[in-house]
PDB file of N, CA and C in Angstrom:
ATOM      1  N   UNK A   1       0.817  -1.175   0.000  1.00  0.00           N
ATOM      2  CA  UNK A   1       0.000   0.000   0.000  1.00  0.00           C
ATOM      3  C   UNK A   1       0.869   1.250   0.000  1.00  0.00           C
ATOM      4  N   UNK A   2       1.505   1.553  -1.227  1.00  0.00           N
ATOM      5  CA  UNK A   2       2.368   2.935  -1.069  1.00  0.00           C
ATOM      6  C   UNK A   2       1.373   3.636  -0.528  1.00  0.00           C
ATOM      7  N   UNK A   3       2.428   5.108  -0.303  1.00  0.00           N
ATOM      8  CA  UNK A   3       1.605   6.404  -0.265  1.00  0.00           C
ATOM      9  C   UNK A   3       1.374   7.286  -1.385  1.00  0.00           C
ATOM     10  N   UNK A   4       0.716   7.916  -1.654  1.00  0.00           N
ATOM     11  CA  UNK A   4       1.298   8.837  -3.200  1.00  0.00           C
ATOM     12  C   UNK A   4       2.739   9.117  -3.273  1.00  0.00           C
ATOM     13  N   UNK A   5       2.902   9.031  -4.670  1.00  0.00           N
ATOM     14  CA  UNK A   5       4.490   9.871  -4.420  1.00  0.00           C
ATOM     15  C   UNK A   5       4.565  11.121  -4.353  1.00  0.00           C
ATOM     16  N   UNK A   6       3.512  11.856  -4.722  1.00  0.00           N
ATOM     17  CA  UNK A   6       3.501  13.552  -4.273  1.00  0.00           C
ATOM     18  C   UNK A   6       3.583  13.949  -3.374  1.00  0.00           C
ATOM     19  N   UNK A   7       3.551  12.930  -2.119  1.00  0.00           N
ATOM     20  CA  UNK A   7       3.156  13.743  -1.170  1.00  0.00           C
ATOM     21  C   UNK A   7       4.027  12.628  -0.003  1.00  0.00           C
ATOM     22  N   UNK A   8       4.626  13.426   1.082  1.00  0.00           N
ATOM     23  CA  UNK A   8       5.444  13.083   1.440  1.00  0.00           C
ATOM     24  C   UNK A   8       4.671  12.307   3.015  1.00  0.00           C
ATOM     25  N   UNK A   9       4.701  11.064   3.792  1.00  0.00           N
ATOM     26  CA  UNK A   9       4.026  10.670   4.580  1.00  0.00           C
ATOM     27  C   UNK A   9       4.385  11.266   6.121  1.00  0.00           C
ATOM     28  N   UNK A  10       3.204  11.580   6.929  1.00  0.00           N
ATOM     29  CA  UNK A  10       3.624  12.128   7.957  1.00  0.00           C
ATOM     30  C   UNK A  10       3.978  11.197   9.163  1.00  0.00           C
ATOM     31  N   UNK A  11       3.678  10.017   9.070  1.00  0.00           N
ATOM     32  CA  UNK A  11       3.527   8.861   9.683  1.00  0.00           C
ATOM     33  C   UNK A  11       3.857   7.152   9.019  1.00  0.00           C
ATOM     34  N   UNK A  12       4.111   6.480   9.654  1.00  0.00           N
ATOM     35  CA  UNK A  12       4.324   5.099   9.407  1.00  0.00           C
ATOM     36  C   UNK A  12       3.494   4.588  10.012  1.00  0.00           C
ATOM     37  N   UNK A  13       2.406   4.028   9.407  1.00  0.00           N
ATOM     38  CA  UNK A  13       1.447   2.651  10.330  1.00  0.00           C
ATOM     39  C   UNK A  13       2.178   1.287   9.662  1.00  0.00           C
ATOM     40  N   UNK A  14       2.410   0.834  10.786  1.00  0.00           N
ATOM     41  CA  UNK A  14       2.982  -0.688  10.416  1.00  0.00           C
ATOM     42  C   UNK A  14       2.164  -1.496  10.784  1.00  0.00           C
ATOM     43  N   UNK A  15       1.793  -2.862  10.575  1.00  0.00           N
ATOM     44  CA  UNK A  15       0.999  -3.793  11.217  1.00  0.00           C
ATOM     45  C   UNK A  15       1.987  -4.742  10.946  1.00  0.00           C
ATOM     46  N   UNK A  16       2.314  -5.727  12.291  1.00  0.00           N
ATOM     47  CA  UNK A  16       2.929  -7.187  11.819  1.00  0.00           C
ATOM     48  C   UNK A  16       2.362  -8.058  12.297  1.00  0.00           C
ATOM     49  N   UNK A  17       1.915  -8.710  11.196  1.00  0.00           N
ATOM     50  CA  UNK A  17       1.396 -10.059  11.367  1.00  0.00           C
ATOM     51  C   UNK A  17       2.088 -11.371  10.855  1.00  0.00           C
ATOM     52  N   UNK A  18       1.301 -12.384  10.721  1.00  0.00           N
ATOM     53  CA  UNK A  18       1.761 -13.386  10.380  1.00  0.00           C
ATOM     54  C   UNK A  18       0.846 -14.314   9.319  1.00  0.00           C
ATOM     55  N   UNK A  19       1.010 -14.925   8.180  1.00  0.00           N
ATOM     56  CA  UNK A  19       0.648 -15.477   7.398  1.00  0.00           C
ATOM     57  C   UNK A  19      -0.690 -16.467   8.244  1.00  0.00           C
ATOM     58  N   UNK A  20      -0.588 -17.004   8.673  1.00  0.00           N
ATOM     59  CA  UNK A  20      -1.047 -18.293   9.606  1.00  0.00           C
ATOM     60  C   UNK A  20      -2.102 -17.756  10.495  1.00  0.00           C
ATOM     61  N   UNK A  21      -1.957 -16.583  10.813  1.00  0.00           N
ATOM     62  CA  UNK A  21      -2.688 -15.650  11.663  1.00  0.00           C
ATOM     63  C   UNK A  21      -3.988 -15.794  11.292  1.00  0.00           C
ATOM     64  N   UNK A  22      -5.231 -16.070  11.768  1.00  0.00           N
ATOM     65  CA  UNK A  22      -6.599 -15.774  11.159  1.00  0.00           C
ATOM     66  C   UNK A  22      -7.232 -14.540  11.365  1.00  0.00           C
ATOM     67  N   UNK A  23      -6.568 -13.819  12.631  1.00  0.00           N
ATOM     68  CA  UNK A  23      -6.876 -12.751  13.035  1.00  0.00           C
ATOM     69  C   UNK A  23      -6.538 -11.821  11.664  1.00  0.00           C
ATOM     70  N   UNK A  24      -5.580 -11.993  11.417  1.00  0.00           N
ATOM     71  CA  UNK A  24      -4.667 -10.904  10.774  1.00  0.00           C
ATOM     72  C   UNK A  24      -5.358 -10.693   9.704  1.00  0.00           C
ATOM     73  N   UNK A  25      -6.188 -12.258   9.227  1.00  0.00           N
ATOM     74  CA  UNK A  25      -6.905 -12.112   7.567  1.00  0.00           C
ATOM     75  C   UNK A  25      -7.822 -11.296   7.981  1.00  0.00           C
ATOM     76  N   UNK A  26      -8.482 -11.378   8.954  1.00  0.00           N
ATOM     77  CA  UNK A  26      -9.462 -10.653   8.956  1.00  0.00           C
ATOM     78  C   UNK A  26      -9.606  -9.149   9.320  1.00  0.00           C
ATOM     79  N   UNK A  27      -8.386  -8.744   9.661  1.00  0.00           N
ATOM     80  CA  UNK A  27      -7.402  -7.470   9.785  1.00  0.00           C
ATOM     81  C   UNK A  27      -7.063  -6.499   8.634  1.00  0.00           C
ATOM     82  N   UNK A  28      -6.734  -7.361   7.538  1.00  0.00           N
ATOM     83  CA  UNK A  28      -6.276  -6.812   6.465  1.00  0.00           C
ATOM     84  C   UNK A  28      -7.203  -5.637   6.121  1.00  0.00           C
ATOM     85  N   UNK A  29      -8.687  -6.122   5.974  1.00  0.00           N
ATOM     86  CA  UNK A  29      -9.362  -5.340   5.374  1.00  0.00           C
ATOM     87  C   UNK A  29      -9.491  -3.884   5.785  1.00  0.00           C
ATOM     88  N   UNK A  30      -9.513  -4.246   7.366  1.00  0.00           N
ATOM     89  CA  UNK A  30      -9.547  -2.428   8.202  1.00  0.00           C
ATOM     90  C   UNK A  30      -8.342  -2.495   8.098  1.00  0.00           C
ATOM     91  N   UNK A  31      -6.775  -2.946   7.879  1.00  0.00           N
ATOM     92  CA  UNK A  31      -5.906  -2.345   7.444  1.00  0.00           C
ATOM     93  C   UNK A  31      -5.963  -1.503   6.363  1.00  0.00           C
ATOM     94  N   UNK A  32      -6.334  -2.260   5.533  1.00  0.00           N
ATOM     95  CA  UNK A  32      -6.255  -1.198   4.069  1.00  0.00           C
ATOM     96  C   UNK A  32      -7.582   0.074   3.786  1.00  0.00           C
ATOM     97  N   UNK A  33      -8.358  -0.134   4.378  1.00  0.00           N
ATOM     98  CA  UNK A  33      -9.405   0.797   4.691  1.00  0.00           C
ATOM     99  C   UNK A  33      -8.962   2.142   5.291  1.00  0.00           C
ATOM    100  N   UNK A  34      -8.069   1.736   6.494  1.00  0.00           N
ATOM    101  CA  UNK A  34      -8.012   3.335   6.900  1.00  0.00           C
ATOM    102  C   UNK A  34      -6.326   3.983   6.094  1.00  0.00           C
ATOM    103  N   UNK A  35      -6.189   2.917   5.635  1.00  0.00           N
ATOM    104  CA  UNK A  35      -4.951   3.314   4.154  1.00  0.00           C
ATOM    105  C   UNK A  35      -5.448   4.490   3.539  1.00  0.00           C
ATOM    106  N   UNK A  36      -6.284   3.974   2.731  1.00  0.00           N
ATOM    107  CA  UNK A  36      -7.352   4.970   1.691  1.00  0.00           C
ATOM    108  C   UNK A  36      -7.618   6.313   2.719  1.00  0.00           C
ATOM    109  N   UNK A  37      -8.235   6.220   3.686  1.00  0.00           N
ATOM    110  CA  UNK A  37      -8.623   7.309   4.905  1.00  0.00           C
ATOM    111  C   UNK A  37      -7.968   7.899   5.135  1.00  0.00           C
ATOM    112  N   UNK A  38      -6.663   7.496   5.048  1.00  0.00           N
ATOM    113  CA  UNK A  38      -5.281   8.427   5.511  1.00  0.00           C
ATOM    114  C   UNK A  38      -4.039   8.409   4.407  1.00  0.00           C
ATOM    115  N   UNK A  39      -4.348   8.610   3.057  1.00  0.00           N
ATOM    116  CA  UNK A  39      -3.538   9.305   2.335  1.00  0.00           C
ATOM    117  C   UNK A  39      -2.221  10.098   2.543  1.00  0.00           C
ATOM    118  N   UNK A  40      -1.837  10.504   3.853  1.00  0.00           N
ATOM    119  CA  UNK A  40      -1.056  11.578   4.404  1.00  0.00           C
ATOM    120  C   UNK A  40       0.142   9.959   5.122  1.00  0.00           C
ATOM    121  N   UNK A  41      -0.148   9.085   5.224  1.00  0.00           N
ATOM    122  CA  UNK A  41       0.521   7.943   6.096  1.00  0.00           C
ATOM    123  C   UNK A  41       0.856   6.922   5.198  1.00  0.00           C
ATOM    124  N   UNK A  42       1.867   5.974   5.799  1.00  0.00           N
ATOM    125  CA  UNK A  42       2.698   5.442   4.891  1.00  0.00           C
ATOM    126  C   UNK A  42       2.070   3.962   5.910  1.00  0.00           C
ATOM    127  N   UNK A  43       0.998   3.116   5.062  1.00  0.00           N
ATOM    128  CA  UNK A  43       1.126   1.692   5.625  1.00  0.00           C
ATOM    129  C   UNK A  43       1.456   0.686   5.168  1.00  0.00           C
ATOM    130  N   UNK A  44       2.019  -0.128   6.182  1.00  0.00           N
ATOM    131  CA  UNK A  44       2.992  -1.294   5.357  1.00  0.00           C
ATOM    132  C   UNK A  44       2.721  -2.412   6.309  1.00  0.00           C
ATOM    133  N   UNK A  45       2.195  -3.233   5.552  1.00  0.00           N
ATOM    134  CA  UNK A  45       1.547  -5.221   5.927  1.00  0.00           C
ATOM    135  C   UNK A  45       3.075  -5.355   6.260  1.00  0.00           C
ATOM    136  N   UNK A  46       3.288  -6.285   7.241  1.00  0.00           N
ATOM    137  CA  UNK A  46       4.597  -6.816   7.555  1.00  0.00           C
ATOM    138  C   UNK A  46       4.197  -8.394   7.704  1.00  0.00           C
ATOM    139  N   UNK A  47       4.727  -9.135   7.521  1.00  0.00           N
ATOM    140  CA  UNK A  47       4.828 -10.481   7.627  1.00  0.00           C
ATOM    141  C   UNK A  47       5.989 -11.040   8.444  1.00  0.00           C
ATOM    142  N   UNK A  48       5.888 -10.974   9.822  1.00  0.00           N
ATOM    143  CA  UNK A  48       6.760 -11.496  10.386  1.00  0.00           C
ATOM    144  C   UNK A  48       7.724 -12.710   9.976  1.00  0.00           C
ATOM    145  N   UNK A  49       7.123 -13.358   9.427  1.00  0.00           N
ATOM    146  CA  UNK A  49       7.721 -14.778   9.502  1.00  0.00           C
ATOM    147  C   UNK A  49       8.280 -14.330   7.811  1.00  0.00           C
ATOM    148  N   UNK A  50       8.017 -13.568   7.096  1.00  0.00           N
ATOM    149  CA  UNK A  50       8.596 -13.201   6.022  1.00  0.00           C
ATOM    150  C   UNK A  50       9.740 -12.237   5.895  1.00  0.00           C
ATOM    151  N   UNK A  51       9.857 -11.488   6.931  1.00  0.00           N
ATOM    152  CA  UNK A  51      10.465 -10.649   7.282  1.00  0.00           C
ATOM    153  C   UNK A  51      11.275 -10.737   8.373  1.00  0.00           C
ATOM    154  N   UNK A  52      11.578 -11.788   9.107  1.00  0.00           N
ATOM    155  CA  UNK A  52      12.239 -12.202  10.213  1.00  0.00           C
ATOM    156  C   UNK A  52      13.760 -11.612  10.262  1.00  0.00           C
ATOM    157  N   UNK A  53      14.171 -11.494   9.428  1.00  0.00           N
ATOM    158  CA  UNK A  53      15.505 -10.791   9.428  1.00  0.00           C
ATOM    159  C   UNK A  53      15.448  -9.463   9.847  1.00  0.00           C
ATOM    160  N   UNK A  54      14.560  -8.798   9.570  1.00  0.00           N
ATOM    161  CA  UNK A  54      14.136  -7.064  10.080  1.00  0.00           C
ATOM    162  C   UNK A  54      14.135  -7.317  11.486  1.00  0.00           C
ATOM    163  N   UNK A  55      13.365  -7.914  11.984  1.00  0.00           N
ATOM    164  CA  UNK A  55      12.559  -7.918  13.337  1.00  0.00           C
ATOM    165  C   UNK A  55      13.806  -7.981  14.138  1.00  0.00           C
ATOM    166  N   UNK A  56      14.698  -8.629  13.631  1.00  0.00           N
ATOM    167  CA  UNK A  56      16.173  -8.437  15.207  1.00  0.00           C
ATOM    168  C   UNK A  56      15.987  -8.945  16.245  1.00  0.00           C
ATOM    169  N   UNK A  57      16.380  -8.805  17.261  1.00  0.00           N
ATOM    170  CA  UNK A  57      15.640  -9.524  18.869  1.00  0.00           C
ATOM    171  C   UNK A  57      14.196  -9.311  18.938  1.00  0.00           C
ATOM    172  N   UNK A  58      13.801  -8.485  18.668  1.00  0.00           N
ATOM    173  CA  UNK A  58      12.410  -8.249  19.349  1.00  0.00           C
ATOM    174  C   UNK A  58      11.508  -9.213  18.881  1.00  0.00           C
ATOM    175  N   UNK A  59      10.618  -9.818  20.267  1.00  0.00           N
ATOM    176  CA  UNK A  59       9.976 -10.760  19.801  1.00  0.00           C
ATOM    177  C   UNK A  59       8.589 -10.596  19.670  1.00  0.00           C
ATOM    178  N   UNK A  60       7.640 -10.706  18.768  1.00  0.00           N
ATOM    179  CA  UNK A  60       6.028 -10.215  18.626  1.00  0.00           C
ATOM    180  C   UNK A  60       5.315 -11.528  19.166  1.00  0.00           C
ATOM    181  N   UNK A  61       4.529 -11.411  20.302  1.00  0.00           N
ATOM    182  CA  UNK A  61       3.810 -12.020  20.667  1.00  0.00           C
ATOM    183  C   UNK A  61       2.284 -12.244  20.372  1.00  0.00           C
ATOM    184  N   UNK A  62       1.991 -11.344  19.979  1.00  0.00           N
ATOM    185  CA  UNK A  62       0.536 -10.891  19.624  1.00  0.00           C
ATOM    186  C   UNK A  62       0.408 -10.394  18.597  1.00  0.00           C
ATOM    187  N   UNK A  63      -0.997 -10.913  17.788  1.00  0.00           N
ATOM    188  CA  UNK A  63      -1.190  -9.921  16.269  1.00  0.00           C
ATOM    189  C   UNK A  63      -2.558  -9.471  16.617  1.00  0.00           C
ATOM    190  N   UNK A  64      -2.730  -8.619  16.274  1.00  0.00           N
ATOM    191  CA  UNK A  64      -1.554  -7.887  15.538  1.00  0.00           C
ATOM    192  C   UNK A  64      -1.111  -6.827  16.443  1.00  0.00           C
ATOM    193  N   UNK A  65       0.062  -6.961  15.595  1.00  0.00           N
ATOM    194  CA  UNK A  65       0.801  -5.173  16.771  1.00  0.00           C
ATOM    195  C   UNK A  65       1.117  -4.568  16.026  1.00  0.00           C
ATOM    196  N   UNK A  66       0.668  -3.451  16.441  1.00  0.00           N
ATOM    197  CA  UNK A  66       1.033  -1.776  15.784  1.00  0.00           C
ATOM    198  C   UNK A  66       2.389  -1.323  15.498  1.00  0.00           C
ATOM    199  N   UNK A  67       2.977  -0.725  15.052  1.00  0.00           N
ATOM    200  CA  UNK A  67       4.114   0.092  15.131  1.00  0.00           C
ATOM    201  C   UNK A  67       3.675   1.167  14.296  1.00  0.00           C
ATOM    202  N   UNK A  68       3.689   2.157  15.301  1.00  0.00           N
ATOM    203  CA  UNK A  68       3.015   4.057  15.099  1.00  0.00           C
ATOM    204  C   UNK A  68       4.379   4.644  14.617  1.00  0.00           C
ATOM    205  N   UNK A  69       4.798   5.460  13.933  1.00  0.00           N
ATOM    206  CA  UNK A  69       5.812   6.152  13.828  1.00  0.00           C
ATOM    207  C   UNK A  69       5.513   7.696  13.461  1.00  0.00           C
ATOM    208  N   UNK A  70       6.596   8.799  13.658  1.00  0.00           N
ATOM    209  CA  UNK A  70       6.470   9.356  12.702  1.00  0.00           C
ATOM    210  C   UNK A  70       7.320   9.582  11.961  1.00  0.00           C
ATOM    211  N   UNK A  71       7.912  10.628  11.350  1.00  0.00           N
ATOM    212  CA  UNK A  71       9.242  10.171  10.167  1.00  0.00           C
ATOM    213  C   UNK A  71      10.415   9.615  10.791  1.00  0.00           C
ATOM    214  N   UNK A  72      10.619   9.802  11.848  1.00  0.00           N
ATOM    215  CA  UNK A  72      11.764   9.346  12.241  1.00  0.00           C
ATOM    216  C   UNK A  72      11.698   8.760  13.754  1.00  0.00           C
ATOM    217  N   UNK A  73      10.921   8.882  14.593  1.00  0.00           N
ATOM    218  CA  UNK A  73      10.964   8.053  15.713  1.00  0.00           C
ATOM    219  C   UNK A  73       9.788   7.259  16.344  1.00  0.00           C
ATOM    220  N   UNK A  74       9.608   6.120  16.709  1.00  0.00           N
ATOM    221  CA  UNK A  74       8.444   5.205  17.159  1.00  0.00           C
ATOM    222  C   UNK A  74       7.778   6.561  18.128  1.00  0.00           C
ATOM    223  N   UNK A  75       5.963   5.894  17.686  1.00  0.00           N
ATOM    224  CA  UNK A  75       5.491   6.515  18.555  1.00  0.00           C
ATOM    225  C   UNK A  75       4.533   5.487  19.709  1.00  0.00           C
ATOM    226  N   UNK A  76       4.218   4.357  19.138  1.00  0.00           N
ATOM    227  CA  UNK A  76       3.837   2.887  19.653  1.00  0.00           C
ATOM    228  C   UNK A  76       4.007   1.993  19.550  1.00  0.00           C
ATOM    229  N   UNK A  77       4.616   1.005  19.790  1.00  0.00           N
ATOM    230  CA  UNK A  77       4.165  -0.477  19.440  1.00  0.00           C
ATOM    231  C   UNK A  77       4.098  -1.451  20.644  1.00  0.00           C
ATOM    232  N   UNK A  78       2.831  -1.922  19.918  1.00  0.00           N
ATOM    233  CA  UNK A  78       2.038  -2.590  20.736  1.00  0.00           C
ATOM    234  C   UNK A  78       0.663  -3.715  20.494  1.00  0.00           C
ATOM    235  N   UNK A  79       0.392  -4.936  21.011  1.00  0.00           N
ATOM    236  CA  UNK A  79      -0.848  -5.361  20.252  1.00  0.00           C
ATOM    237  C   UNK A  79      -2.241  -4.032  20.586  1.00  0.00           C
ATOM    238  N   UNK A  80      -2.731  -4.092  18.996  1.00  0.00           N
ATOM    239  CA  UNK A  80      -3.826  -3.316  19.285  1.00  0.00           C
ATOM    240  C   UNK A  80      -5.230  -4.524  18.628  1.00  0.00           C
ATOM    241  N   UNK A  81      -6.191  -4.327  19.442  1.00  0.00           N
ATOM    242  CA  UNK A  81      -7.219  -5.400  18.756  1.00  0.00           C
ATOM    243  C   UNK A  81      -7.925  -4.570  17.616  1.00  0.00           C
ATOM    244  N   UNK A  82      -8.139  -5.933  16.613  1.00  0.00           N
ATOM    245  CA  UNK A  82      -8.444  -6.023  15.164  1.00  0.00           C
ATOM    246  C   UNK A  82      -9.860  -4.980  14.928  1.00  0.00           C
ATOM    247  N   UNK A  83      -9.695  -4.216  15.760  1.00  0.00           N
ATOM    248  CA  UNK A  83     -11.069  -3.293  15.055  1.00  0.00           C
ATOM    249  C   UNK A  83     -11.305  -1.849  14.862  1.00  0.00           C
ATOM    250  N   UNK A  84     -12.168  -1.532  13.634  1.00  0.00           N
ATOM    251  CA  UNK A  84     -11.601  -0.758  12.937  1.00  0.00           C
ATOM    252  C   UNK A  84     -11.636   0.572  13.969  1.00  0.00           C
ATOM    253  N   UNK A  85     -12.329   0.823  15.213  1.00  0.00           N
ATOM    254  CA  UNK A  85     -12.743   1.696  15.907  1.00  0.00           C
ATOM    255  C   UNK A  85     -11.494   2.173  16.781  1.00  0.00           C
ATOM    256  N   UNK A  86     -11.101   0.602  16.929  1.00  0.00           N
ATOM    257  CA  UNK A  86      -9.954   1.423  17.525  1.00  0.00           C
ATOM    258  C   UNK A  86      -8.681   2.007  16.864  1.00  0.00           C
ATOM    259  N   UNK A  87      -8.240   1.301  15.752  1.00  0.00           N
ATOM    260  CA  UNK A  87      -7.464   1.852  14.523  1.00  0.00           C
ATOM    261  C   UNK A  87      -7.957   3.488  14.517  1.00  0.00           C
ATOM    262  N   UNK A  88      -9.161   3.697  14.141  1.00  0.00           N
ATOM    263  CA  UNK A  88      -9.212   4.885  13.920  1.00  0.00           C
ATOM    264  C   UNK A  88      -8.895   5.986  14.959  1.00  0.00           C
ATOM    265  N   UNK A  89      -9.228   5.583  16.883  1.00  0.00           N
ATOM    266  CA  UNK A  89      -8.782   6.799  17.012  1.00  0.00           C
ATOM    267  C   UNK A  89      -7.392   6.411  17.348  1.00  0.00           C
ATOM    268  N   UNK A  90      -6.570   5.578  17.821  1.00  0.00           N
ATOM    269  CA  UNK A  90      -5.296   5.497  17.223  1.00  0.00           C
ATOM    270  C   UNK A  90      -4.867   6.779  16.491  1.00  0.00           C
ATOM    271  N   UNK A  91      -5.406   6.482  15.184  1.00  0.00           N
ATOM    272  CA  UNK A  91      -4.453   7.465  14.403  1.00  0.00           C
ATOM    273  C   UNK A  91      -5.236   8.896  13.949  1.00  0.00           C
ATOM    274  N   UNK A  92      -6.195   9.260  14.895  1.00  0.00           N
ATOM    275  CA  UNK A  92      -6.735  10.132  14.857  1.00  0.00           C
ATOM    276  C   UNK A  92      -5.833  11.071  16.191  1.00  0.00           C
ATOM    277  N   UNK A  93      -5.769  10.009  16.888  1.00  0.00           N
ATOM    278  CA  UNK A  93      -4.868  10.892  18.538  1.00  0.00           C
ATOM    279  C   UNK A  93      -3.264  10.600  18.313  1.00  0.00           C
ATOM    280  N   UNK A  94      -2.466  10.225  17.362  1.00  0.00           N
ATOM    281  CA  UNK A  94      -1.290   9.994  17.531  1.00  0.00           C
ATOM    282  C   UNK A  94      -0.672  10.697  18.840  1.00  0.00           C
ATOM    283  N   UNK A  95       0.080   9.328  19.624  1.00  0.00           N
ATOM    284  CA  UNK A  95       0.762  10.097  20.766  1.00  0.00           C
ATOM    285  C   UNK A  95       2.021  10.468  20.530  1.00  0.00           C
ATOM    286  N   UNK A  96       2.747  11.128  21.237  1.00  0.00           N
ATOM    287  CA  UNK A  96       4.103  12.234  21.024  1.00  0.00           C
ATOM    288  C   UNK A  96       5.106  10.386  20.995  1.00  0.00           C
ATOM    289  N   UNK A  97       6.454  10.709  19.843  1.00  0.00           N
ATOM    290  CA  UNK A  97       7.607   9.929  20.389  1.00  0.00           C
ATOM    291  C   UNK A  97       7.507   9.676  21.784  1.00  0.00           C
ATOM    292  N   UNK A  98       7.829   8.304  22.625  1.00  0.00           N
ATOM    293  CA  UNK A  98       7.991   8.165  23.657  1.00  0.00           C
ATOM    294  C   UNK A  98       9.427   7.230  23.980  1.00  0.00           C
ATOM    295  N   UNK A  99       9.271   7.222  25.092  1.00  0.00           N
ATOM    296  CA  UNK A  99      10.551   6.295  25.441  1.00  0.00           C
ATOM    297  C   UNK A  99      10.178   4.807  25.260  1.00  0.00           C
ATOM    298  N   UNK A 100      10.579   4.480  24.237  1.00  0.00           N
ATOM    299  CA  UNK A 100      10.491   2.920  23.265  1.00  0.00           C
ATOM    300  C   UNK A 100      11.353   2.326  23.584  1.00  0.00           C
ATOM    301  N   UNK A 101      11.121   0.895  23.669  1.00  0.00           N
ATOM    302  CA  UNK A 101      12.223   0.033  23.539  1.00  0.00           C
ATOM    303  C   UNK A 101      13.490   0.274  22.800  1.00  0.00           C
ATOM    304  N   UNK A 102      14.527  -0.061  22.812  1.00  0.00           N
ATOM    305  CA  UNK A 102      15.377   0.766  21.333  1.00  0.00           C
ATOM    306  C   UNK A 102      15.489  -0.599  20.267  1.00  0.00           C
ATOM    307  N   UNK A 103      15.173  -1.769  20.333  1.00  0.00           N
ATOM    308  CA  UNK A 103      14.770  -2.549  19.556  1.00  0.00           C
ATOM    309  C   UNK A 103      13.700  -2.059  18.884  1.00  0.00           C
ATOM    310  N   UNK A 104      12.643  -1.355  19.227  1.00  0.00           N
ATOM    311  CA  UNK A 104      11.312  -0.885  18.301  1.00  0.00           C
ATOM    312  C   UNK A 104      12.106   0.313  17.658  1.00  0.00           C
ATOM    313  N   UNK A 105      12.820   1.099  18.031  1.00  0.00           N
ATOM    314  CA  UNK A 105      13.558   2.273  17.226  1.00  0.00           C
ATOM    315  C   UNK A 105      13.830   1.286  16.138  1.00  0.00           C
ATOM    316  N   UNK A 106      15.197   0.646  16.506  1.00  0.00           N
ATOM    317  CA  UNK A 106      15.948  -0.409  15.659  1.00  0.00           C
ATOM    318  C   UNK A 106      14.634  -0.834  14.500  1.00  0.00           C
ATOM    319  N   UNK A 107      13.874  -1.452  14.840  1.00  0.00           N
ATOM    320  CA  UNK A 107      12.671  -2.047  13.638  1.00  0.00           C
ATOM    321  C   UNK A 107      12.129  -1.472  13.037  1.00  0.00           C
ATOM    322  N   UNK A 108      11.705  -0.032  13.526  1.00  0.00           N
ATOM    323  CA  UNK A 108      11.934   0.862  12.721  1.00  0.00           C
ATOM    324  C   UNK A 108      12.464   1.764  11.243  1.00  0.00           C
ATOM    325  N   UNK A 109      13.844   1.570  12.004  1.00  0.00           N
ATOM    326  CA  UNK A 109      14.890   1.570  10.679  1.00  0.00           C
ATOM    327  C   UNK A 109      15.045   1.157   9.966  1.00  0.00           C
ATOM    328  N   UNK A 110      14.626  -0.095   9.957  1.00  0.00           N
ATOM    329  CA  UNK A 110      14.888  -1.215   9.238  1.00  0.00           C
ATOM    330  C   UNK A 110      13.857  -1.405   8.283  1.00  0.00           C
ATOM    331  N   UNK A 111      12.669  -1.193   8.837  1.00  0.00           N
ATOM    332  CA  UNK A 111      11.645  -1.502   8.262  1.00  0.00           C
ATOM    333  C   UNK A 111      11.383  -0.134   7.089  1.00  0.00           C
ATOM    334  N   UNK A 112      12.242   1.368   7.998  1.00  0.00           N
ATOM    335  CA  UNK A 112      11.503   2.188   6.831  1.00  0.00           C
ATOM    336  C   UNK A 112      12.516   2.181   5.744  1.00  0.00           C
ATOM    337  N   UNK A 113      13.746   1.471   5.770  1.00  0.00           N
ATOM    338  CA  UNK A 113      14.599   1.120   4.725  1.00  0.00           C
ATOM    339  C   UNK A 113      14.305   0.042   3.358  1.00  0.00           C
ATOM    340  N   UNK A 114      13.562  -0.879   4.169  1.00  0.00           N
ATOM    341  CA  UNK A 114      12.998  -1.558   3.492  1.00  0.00           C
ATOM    342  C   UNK A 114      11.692  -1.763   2.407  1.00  0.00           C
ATOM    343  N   UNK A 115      11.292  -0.499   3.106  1.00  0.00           N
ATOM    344  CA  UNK A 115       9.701  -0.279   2.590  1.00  0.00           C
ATOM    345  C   UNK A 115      10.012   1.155   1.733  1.00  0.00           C
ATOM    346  N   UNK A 116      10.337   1.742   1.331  1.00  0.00           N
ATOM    347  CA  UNK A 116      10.717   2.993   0.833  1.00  0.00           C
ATOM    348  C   UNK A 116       9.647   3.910   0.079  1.00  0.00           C
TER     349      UNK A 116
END
């Protein structure tokens, strides 16, 4: 799900899930829904188990989990449950950078290197 290329994203919504996940299928859809809604944000499907080399130590226990960003530093990650209500105010209230794990910084980086 790029973002336009005109327009530069103010945010990173990440979701990582996992192939196997049933939750996650049924995730996708309010994933890509508030995609369209938020034009201004950069979201990117992650596939843990596809992507395992990104992820580094940090281990995801729960799907799905968020990773909030904004251009340059985490602003959440965390499991958030699969519905679209709460997605929305999520990223209607984005909270300020906080003090993150520095593995979620780290996945971060990685991830916005990867996803370009």
């Amino acid at each position: 799900m790029p973002t336009s290329a005109s327009i530069a994203p103010t945010h990173w919504v990440i979701c990582l899930c996992a192939a196997w996940c049933r939750t996650c299928d049924a995730y996708v859809d309010v994933f890509n829904a508030a995609a369209v809604q938020h034009p201004h944000m950069r979201f990117v499907w992650v596939d843990v188990e596809d992507e395992a080399d990104l992820l580094g130590d940090l281990d995801i226990e729960t799907f799905p989990t968020l990773l909030l960003a904004n251009t340059t530093q985490v602003c959440f990650l965390g499991p958030l449950p699969p519905q679209a209500g709460v997605l929305a105010r999520m990223l209607a209230s984005i909270p300020a950078p906080a003090c993150i794990d520095p593995q979620a910084q780290l996945l971060f980086e990685r991830l916005r290197a990867a996803h370009p």
